[in-house]
N, C-alpha and C. Protein backbone atom coordinates (compact mmCIF):
# COMPACT_ATOMS: atom_id res chain seq x y z
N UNK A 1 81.74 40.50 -158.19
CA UNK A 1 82.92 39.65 -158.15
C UNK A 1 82.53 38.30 -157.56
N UNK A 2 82.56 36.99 -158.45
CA UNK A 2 82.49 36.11 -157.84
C UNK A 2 83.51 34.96 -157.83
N UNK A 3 83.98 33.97 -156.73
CA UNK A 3 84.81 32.86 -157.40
C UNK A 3 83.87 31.97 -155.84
N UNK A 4 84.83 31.24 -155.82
CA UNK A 4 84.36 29.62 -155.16
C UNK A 4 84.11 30.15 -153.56
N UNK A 5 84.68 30.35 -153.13
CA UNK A 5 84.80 31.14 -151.86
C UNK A 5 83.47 31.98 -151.18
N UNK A 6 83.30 32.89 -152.66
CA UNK A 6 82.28 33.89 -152.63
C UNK A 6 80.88 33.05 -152.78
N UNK A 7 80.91 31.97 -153.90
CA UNK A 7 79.80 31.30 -154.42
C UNK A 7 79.35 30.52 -153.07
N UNK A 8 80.21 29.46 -152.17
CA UNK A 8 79.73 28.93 -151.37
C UNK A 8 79.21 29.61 -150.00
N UNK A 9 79.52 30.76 -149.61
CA UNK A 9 79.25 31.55 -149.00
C UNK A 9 77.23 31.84 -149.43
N UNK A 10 77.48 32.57 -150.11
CA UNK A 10 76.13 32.96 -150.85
C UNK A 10 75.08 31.52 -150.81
N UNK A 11 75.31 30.12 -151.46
CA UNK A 11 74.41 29.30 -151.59
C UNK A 11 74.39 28.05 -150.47
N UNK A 12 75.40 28.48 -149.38
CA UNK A 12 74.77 27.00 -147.86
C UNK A 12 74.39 27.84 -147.40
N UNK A 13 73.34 26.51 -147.21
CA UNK A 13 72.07 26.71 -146.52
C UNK A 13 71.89 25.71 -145.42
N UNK A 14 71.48 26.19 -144.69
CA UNK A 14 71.11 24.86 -142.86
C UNK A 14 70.14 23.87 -143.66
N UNK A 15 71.15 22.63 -143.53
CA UNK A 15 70.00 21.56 -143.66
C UNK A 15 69.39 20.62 -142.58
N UNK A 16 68.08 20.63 -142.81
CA UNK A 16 67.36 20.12 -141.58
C UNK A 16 66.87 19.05 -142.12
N UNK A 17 67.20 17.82 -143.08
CA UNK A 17 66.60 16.95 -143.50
C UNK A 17 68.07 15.55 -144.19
N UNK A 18 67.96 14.86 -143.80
CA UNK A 18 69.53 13.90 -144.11
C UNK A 18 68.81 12.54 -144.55
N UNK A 19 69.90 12.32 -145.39
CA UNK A 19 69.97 10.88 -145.66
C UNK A 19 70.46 10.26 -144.87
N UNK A 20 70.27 8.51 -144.90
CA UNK A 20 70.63 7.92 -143.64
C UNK A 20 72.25 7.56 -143.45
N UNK A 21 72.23 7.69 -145.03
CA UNK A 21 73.87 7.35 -145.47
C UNK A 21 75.31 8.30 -144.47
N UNK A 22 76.22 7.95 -144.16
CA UNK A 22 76.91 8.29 -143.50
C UNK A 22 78.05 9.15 -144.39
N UNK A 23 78.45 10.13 -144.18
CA UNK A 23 79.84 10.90 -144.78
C UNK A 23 80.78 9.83 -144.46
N UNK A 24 81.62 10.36 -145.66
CA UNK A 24 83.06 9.49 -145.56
C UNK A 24 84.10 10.18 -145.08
N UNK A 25 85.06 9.15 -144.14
CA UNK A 25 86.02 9.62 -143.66
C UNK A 25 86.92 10.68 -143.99
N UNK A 26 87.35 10.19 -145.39
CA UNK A 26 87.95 11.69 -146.02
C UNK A 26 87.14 13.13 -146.32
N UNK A 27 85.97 12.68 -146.30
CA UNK A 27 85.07 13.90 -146.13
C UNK A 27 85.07 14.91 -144.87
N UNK A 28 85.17 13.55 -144.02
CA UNK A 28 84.89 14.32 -142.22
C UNK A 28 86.39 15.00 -142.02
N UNK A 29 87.52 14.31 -142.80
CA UNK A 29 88.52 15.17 -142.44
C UNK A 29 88.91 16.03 -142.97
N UNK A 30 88.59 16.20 -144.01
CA UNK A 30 88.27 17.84 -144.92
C UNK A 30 87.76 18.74 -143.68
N UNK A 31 86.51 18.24 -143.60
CA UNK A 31 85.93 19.40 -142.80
C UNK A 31 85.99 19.59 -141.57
N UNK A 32 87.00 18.93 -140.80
CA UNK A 32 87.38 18.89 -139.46
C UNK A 32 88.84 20.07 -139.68
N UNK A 33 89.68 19.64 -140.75
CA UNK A 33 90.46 20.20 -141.12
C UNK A 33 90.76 21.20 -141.36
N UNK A 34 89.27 22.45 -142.26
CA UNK A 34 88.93 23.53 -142.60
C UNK A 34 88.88 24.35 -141.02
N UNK A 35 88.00 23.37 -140.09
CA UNK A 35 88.08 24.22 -138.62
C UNK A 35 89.16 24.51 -137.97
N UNK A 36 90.09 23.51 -138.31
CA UNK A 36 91.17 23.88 -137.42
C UNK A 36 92.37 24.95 -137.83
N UNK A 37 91.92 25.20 -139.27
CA UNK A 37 92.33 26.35 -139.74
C UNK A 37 92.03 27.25 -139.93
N UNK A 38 90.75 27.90 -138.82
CA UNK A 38 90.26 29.12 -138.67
C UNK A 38 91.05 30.01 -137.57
N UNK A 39 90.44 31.21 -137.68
CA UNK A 39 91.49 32.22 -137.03
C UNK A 39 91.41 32.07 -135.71
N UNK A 40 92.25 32.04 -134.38
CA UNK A 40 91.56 32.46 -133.42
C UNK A 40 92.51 33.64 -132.85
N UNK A 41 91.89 34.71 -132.00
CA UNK A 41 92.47 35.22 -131.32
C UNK A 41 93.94 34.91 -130.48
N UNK A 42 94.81 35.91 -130.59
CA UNK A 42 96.31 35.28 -130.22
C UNK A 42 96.23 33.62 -130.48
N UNK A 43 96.37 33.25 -131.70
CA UNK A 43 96.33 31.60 -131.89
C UNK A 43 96.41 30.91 -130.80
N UNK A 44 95.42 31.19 -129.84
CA UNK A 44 94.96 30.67 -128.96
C UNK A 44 94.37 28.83 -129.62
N UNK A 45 93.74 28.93 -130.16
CA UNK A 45 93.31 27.62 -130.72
C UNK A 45 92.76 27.01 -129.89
N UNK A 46 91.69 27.95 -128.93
CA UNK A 46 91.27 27.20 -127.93
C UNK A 46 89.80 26.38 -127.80
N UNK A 47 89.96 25.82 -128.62
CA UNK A 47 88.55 24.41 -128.99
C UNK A 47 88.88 23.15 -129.07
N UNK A 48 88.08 22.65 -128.83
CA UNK A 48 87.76 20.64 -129.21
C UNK A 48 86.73 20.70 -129.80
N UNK A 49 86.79 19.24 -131.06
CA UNK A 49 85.80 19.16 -131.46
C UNK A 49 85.56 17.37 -131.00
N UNK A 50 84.56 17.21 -130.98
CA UNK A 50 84.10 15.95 -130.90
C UNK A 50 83.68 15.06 -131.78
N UNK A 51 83.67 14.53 -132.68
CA UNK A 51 82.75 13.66 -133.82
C UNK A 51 82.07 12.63 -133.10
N UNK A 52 80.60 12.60 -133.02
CA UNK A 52 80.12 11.58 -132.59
C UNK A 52 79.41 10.79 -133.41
N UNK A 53 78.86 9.50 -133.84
CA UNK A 53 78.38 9.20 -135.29
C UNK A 53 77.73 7.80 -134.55
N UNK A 54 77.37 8.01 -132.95
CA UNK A 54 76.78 7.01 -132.08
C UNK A 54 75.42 7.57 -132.24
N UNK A 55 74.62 7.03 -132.37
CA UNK A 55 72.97 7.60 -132.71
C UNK A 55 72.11 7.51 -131.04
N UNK A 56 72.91 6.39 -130.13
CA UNK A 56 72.13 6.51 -129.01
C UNK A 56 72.69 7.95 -128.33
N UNK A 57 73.82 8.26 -128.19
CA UNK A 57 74.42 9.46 -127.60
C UNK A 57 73.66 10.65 -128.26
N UNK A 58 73.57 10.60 -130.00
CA UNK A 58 72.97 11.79 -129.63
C UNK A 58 71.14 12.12 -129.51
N UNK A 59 71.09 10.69 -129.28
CA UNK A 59 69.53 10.58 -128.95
C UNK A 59 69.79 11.59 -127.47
N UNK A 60 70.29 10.83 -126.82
CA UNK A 60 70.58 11.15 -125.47
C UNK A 60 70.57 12.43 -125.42
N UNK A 61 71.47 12.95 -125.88
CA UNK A 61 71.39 14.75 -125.76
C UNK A 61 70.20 15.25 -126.54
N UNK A 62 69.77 14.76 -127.28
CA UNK A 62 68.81 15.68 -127.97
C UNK A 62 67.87 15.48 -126.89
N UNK A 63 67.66 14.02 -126.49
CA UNK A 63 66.25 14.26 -125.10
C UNK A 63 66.42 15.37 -123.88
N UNK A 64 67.61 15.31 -123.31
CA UNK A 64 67.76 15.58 -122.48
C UNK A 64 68.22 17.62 -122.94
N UNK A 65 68.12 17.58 -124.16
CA UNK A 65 68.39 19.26 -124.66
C UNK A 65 66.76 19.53 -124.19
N UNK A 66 65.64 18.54 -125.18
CA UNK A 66 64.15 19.18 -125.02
C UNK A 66 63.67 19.10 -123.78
N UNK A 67 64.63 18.68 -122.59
CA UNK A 67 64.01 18.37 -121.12
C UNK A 67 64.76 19.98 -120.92
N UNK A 68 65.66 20.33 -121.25
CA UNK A 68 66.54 21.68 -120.23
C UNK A 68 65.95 22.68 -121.28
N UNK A 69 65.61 22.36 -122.08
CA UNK A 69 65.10 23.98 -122.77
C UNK A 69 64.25 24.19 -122.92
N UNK A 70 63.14 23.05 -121.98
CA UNK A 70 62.00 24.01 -121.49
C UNK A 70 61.78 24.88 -120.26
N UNK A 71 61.15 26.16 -120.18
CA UNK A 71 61.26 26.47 -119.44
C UNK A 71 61.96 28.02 -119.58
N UNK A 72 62.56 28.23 -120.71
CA UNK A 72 63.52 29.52 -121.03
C UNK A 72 62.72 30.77 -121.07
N UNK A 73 61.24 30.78 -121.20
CA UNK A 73 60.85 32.00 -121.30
C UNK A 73 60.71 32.84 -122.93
N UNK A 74 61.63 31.94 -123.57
CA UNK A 74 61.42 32.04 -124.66
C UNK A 74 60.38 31.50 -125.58
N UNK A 75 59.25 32.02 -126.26
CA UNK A 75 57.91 31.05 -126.98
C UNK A 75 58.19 30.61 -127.73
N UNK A 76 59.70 31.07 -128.65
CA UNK A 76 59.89 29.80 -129.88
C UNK A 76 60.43 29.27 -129.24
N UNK A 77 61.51 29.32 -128.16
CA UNK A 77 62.09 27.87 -128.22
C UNK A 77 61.72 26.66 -127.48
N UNK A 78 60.17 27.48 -126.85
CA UNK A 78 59.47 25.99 -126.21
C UNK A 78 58.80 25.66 -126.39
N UNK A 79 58.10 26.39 -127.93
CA UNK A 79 57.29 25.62 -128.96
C UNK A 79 58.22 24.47 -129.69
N UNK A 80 59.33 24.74 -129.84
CA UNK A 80 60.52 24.07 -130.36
C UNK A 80 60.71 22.78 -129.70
N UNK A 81 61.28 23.02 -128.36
CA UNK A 81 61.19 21.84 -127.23
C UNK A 81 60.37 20.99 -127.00
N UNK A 82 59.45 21.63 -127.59
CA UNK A 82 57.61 20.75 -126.85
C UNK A 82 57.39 20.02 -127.90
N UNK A 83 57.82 19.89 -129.35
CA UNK A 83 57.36 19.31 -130.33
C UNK A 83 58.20 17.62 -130.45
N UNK A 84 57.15 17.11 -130.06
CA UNK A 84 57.72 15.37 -130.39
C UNK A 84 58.66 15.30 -131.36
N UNK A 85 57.69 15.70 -132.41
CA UNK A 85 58.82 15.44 -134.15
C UNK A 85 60.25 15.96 -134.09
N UNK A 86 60.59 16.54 -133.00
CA UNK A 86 61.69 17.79 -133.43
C UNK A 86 62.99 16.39 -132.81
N UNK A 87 63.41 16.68 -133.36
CA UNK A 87 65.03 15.99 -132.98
C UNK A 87 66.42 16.96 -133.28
N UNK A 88 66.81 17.51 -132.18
CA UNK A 88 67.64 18.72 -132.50
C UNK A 88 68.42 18.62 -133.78
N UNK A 89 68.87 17.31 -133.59
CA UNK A 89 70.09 17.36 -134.63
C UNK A 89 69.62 16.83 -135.83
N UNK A 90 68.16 16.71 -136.25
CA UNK A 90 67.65 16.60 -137.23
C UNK A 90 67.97 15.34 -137.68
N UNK A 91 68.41 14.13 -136.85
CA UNK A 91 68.57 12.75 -137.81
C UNK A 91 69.75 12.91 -138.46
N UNK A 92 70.72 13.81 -138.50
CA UNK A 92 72.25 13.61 -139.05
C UNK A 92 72.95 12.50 -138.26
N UNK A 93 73.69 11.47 -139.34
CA UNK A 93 74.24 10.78 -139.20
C UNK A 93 75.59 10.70 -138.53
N UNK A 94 76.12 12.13 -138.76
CA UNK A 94 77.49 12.76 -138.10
C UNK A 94 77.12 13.96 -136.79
N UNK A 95 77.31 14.08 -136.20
CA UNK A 95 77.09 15.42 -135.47
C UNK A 95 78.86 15.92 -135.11
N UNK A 96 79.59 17.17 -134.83
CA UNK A 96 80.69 17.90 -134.34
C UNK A 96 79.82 18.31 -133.36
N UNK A 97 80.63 18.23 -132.09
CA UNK A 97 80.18 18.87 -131.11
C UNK A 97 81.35 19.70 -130.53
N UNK A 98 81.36 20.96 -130.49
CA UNK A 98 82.45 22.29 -129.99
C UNK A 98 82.21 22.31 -128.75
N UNK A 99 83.39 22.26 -128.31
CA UNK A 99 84.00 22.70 -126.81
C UNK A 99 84.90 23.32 -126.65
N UNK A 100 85.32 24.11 -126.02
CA UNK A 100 86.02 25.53 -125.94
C UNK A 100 86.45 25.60 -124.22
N UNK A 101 87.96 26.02 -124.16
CA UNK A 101 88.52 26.28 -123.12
C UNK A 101 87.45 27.16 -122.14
N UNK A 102 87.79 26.54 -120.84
CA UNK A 102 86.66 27.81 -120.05
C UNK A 102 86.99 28.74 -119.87
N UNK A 103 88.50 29.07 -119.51
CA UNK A 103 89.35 30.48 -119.09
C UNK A 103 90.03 30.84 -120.81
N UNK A 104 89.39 30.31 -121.74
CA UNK A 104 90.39 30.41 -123.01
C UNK A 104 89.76 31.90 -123.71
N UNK A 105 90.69 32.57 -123.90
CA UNK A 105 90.80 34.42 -124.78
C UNK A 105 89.60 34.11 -125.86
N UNK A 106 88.56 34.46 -125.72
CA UNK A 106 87.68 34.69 -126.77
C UNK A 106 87.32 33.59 -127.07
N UNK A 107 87.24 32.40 -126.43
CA UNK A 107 87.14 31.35 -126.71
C UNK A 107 85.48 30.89 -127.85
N UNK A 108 84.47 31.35 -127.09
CA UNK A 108 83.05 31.32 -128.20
C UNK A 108 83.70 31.92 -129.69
N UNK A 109 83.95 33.33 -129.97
CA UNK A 109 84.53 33.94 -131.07
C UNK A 109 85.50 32.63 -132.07
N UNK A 110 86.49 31.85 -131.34
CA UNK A 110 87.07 31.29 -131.84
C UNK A 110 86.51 30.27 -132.42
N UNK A 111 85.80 29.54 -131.26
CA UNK A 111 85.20 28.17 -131.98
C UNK A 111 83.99 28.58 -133.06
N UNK A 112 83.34 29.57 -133.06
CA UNK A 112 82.43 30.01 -133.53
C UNK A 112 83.12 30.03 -135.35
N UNK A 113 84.58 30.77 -134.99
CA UNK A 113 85.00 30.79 -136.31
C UNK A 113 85.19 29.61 -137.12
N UNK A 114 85.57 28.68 -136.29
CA UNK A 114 85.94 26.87 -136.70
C UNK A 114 84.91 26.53 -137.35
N UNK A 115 83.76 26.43 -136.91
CA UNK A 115 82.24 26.19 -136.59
C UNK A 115 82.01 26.93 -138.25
N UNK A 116 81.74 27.85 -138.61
CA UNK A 116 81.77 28.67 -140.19
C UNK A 116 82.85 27.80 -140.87
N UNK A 117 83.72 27.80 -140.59
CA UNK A 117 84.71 27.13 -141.61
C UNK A 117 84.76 25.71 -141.70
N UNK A 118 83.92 24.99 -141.39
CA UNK A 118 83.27 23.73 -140.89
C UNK A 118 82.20 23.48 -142.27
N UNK A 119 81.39 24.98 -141.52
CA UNK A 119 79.96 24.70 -142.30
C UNK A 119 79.65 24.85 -144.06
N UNK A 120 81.13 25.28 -144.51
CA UNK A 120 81.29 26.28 -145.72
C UNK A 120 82.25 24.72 -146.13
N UNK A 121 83.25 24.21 -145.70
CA UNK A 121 84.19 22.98 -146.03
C UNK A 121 82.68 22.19 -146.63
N UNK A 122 82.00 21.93 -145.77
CA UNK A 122 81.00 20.70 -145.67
C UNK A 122 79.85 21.02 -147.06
N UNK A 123 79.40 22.50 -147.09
CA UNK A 123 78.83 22.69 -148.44
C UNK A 123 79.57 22.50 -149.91
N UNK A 124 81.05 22.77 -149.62
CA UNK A 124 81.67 22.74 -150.74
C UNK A 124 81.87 21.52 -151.12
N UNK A 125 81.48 20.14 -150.27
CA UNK A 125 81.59 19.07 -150.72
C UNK A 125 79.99 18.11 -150.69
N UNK A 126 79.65 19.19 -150.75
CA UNK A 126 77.97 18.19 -151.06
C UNK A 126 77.41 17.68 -149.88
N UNK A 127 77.83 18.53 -148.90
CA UNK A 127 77.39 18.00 -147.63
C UNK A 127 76.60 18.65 -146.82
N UNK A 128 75.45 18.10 -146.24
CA UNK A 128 74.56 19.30 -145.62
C UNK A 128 74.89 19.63 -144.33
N UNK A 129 75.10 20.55 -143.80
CA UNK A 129 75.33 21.22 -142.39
C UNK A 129 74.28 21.98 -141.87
N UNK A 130 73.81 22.09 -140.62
CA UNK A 130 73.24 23.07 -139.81
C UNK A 130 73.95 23.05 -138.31
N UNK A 131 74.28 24.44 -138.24
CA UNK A 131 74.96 24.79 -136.92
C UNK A 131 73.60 24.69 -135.56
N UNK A 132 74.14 24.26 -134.92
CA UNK A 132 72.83 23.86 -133.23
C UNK A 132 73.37 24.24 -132.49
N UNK A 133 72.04 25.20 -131.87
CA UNK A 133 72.79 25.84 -131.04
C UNK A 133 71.55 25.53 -129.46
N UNK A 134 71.00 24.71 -130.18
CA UNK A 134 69.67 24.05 -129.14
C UNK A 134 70.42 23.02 -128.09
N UNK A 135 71.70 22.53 -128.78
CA UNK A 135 72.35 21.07 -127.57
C UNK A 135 72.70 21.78 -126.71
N UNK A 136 73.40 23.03 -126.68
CA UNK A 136 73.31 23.63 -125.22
C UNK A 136 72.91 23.91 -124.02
N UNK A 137 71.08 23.42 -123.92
CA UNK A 137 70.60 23.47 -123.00
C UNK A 137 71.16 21.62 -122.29
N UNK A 138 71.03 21.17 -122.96
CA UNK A 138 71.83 19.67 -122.41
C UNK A 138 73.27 19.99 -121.80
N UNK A 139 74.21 20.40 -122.97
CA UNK A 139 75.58 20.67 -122.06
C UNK A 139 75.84 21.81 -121.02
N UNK A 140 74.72 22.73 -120.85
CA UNK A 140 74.94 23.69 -119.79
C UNK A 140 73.69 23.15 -118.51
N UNK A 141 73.28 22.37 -118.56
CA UNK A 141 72.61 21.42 -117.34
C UNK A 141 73.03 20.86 -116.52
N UNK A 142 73.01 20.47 -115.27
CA UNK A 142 73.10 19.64 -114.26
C UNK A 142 73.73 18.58 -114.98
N UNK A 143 73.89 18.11 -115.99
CA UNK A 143 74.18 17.14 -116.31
C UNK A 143 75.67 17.12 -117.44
N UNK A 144 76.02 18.42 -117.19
CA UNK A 144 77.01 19.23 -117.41
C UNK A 144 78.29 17.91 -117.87
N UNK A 145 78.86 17.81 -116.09
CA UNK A 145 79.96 17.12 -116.15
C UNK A 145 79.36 15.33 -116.72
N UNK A 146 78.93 15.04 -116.78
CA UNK A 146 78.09 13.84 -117.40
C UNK A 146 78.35 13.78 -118.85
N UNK A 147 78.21 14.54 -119.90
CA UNK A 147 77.90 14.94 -120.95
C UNK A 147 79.92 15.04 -120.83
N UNK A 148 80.34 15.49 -119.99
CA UNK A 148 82.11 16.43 -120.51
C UNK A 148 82.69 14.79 -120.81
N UNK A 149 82.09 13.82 -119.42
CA UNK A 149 82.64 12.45 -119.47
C UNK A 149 82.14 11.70 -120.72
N UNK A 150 80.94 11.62 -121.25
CA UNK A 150 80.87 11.04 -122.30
C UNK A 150 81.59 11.14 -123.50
N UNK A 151 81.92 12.55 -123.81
CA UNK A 151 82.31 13.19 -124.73
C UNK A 151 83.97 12.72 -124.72
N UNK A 152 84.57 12.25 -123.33
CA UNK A 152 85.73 12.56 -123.09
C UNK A 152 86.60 13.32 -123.85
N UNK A 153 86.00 14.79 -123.16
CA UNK A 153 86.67 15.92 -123.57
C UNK A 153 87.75 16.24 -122.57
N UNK A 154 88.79 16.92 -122.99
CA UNK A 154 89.91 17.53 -122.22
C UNK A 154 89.20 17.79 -120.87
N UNK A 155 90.45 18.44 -119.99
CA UNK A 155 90.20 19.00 -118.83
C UNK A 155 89.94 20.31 -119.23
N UNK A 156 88.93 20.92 -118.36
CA UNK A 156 88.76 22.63 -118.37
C UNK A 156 87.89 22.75 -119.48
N UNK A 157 87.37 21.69 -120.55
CA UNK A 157 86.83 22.02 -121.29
C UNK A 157 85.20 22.15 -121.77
N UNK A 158 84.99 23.12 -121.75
CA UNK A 158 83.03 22.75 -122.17
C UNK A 158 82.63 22.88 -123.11
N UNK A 159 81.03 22.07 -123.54
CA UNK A 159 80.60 21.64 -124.78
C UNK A 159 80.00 23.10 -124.65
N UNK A 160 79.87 23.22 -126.25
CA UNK A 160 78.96 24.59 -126.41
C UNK A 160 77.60 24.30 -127.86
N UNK A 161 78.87 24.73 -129.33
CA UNK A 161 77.51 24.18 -130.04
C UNK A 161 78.27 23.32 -130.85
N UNK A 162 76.57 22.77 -131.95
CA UNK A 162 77.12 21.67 -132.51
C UNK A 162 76.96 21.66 -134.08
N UNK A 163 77.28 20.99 -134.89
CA UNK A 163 77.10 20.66 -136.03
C UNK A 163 76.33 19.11 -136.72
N UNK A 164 75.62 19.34 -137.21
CA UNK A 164 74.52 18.14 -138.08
C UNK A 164 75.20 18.13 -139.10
N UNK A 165 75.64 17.30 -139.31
CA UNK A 165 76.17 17.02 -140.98
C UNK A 165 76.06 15.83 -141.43
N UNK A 166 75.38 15.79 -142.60
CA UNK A 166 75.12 14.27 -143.61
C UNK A 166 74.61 14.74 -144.88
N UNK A 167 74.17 14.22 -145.62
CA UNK A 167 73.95 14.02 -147.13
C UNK A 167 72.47 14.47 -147.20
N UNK A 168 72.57 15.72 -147.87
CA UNK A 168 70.63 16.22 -147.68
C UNK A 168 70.05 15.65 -148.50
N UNK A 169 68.59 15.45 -147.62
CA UNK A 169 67.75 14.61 -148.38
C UNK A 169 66.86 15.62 -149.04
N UNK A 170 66.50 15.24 -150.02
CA UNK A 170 65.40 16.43 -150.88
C UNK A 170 66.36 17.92 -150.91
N UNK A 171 65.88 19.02 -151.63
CA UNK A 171 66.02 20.19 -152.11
C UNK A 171 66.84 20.74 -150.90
N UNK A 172 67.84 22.52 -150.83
CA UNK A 172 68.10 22.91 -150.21
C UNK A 172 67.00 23.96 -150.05
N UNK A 173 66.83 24.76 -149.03
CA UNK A 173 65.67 25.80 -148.84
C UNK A 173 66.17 26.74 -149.57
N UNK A 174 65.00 27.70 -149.84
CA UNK A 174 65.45 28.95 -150.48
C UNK A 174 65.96 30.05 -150.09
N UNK A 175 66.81 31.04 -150.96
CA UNK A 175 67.59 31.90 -150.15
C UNK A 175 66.48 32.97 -149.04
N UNK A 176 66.30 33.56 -148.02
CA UNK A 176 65.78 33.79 -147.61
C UNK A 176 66.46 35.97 -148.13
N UNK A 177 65.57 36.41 -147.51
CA UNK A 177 66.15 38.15 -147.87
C UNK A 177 66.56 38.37 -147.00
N UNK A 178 67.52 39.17 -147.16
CA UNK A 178 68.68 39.42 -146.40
C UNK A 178 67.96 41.17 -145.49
N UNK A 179 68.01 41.06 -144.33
CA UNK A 179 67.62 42.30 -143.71
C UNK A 179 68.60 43.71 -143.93
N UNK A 180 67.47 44.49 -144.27
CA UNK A 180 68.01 46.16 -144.46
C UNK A 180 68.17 46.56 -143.56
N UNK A 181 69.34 47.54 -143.90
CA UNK A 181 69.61 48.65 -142.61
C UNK A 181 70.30 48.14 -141.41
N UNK A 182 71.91 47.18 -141.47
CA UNK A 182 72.53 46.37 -140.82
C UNK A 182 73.61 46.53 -141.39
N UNK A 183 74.01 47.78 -142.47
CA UNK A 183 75.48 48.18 -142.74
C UNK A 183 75.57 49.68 -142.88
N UNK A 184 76.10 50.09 -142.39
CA UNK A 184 76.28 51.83 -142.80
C UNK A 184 78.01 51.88 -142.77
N UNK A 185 78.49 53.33 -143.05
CA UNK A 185 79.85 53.73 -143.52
C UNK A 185 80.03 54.32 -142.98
N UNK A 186 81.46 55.13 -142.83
CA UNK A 186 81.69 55.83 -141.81
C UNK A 186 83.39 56.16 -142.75
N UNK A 187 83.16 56.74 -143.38
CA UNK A 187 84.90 57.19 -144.61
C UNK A 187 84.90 58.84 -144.23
């Protein structure tokens, strides 16, 4: 069974490569739009999103992500961190940055759902997305409330992850295989 829904599901893919060209407004509000009509727990609706489309800001966080996420203990992600070339947000011209109530009901679950319905809006219009989940070491740093003021986000509210979105440059990657043995039944 397939229709539009099903098709875009199946073929976005994280793009890690952008044109310099900027999305258009009615584009960004499509897909700002799609998030805010995701489900949340008791319609809580407990997220912000941020659009930032300032290139020094998210220079800023991306430096200051590869300064806090070294150090995790993790070997990819500080082979990741350690690499000059790497720019979290991959050179997207747009970035969404999610923030989510701190005391808010399921609040990750929720924005998380926005965040999918974001990334699926943005493929269906020719737009490349990859969800980041690397700016976090920046917004959960010492430099925390710094980052809440730039953003001027609500009260109570913290950054979590983000979205790259712009116009992919070159090919999308290929579908990758999907891992076995991650559904069973129970009738």
């Amino acid at each position: 069974m397939q229709n539009e829904v099903i098709k875009a599901i199946m073929e976005r893919r994280s793009i890690r490569a952008f044109a310099e060209k900027q999305i258009s407004n009615p584009e960004l509000d499509v897909i700002i739009n799609a998030g805010l009509h995701a489900p949340s727990a008791m319609n809580e609706q407990n997220w912000h999103f941020t659009v930032v489309q300032n290139k020094e800001l998210l220079d800023e966080i991306n430096e200051k992500a590869k300064m806090y996420g070294t150090g995790t203990g993790n070997d990819y992600i500080e082979k990741l961190m350690t690499n000059p070339k790497l720019h979290i947000f991959y050179n997207a011209p747009t970035v969404i940055i999610a923030s989510e109530l701190d005391d808010g009901y399921a609040a990750t679950v929720n924005s998380s759902a926005a965040i999918q319905n974001m990334l699926l809006a943005a493929h269906s219009l020719g737009i490349g997305s990859c969800w980041i989940g690397l700016s976090r070491y920046a917004y959960n740093s010492e430099l925390k409330d710094e980052f809440i003021k730039k953003l001027n986000l609500p009260e109570n509210f913290t950054p979590t992850y983000s979205i790259a979105l712009g116009y992919p440059k070159g090919n999308s990657p290929e579908i990758k295989p999907r891992k076995e043995g991650t559904v069973n039944f129970v009738r």
